[in-house]
C-alpha atoms as a PDB file:
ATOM      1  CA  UNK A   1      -8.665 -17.858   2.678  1.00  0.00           C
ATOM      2  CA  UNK A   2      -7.880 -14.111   1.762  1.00  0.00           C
ATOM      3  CA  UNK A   3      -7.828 -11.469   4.426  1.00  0.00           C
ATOM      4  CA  UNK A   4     -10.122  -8.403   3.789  1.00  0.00           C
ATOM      5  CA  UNK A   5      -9.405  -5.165   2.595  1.00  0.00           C
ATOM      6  CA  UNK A   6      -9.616  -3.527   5.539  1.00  0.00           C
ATOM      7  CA  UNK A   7      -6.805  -5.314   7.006  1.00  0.00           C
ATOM      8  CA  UNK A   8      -4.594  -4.258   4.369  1.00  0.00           C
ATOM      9  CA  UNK A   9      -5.825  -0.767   4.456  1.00  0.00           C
ATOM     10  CA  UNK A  10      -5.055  -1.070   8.228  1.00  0.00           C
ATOM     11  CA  UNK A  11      -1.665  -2.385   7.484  1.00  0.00           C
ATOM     12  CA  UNK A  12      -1.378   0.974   5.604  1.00  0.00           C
ATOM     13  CA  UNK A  13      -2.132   3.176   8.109  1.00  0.00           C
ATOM     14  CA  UNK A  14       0.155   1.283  10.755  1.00  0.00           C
ATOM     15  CA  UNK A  15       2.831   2.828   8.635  1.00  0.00           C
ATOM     16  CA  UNK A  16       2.486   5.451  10.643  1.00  0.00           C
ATOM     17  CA  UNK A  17       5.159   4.394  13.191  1.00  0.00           C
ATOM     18  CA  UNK A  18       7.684   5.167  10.093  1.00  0.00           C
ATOM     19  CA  UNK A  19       6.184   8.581   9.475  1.00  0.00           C
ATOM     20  CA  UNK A  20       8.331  11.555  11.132  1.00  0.00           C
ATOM     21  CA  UNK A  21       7.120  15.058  10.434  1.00  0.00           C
ATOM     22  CA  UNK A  22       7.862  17.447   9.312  1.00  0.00           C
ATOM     23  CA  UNK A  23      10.476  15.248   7.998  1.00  0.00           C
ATOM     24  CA  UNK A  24       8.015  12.372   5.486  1.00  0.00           C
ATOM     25  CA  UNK A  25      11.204  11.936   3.279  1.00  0.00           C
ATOM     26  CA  UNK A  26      12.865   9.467   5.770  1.00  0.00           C
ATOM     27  CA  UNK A  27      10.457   7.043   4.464  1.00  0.00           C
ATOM     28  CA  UNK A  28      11.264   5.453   1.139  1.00  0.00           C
ATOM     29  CA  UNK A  29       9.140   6.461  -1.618  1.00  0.00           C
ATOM     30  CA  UNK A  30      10.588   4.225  -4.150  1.00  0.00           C
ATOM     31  CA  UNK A  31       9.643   0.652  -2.860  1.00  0.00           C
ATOM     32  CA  UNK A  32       9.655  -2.008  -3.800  1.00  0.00           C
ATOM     33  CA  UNK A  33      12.071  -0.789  -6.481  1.00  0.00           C
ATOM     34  CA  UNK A  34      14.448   0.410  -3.939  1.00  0.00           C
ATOM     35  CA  UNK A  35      13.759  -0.909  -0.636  1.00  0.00           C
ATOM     36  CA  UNK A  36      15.775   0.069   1.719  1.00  0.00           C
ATOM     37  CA  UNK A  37      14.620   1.675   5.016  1.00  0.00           C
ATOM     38  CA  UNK A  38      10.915   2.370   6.089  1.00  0.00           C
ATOM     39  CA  UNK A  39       7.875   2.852   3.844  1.00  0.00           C
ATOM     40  CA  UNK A  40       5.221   4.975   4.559  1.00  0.00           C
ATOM     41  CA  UNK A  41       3.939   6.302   1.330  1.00  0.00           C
ATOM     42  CA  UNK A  42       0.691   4.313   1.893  1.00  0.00           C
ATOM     43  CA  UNK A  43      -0.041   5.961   5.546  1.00  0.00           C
ATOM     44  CA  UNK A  44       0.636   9.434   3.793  1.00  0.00           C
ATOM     45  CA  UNK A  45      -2.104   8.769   1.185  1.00  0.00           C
ATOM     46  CA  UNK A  46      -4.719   7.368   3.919  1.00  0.00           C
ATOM     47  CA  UNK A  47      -4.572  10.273   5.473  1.00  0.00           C
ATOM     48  CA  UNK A  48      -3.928  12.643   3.055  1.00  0.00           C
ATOM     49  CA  UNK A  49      -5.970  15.943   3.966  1.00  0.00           C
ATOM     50  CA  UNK A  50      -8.887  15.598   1.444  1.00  0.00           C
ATOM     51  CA  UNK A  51      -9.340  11.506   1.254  1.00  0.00           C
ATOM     52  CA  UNK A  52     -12.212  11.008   2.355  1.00  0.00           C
ATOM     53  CA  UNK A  53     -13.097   7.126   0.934  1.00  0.00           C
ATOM     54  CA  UNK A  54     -11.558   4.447  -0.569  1.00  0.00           C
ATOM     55  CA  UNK A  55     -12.286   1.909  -3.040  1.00  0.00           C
ATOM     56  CA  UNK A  56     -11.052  -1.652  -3.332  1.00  0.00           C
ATOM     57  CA  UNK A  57     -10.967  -4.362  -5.563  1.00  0.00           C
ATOM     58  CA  UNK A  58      -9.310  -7.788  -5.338  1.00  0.00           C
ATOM     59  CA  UNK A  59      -8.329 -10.266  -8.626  1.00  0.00           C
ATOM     60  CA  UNK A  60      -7.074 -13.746  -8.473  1.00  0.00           C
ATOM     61  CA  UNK A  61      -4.079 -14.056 -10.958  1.00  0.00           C
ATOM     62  CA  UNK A  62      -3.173 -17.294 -12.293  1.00  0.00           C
ATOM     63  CA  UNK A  63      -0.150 -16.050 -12.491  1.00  0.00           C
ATOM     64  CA  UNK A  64       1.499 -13.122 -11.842  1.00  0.00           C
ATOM     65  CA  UNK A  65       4.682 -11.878 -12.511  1.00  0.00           C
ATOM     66  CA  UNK A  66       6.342 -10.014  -9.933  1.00  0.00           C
ATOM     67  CA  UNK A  67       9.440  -8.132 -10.738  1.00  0.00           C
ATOM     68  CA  UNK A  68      11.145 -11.131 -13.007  1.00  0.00           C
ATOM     69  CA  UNK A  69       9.403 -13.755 -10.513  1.00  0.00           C
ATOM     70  CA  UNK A  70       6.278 -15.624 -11.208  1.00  0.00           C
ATOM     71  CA  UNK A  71       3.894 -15.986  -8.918  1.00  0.00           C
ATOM     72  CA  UNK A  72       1.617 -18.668  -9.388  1.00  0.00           C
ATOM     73  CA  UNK A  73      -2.725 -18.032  -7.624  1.00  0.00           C
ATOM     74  CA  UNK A  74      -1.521 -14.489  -6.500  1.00  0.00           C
ATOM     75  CA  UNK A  75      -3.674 -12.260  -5.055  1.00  0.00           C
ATOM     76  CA  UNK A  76      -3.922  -8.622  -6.429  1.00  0.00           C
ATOM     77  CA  UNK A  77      -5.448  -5.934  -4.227  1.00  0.00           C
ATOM     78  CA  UNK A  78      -5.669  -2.503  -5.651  1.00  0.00           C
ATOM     79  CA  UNK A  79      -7.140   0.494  -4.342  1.00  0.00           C
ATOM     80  CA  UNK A  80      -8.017   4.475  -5.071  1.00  0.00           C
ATOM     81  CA  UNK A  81      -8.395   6.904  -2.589  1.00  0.00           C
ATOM     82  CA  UNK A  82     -10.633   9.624  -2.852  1.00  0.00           C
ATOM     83  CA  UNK A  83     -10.632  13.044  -1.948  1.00  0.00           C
ATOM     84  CA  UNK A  84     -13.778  15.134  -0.704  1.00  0.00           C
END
């Protein structure tokens, strides 16, 4: 059984607890190519002044190749925020 969107999208926003301002570049942009240190580019796109909605769509893969790794009945979630 999959979770729903909206926990993920929740799981976004709980980034939050990484996000200092005015300082947002103590997160790291550049995961999962780079992780290292907090992520919070997701919370800073929730709640990004004009998003307003967001769209979601989920895709069972087969599978999936994940940076070199294969990932066999993985679960892609992708979503677009939109502004007002």
């Amino acid at each position: 059984r999959y979770r729903p969107p909206t926990f993920h999208v929740q799981a976004w926003y709980d980034e939050v607890r990484d996000f200092t301002y005015p300082y947002p570049h103590e997160c790291n942009p550049y995961c999962p190519y780079k992780c290292s240190g907090p992520v919070c580019t997701h919370y800073t796109q929730v709640v990004w002044a004009t998003s307003s909605r967001i769209g979601c769509a989920i895709n069972l893969c087969h599978n999936m190749n994940i940076w070199g790794q294969i990932w066999p009945k993985a679960v892609y979630l992708v979503c677009n925020y939109s502004p007002k």
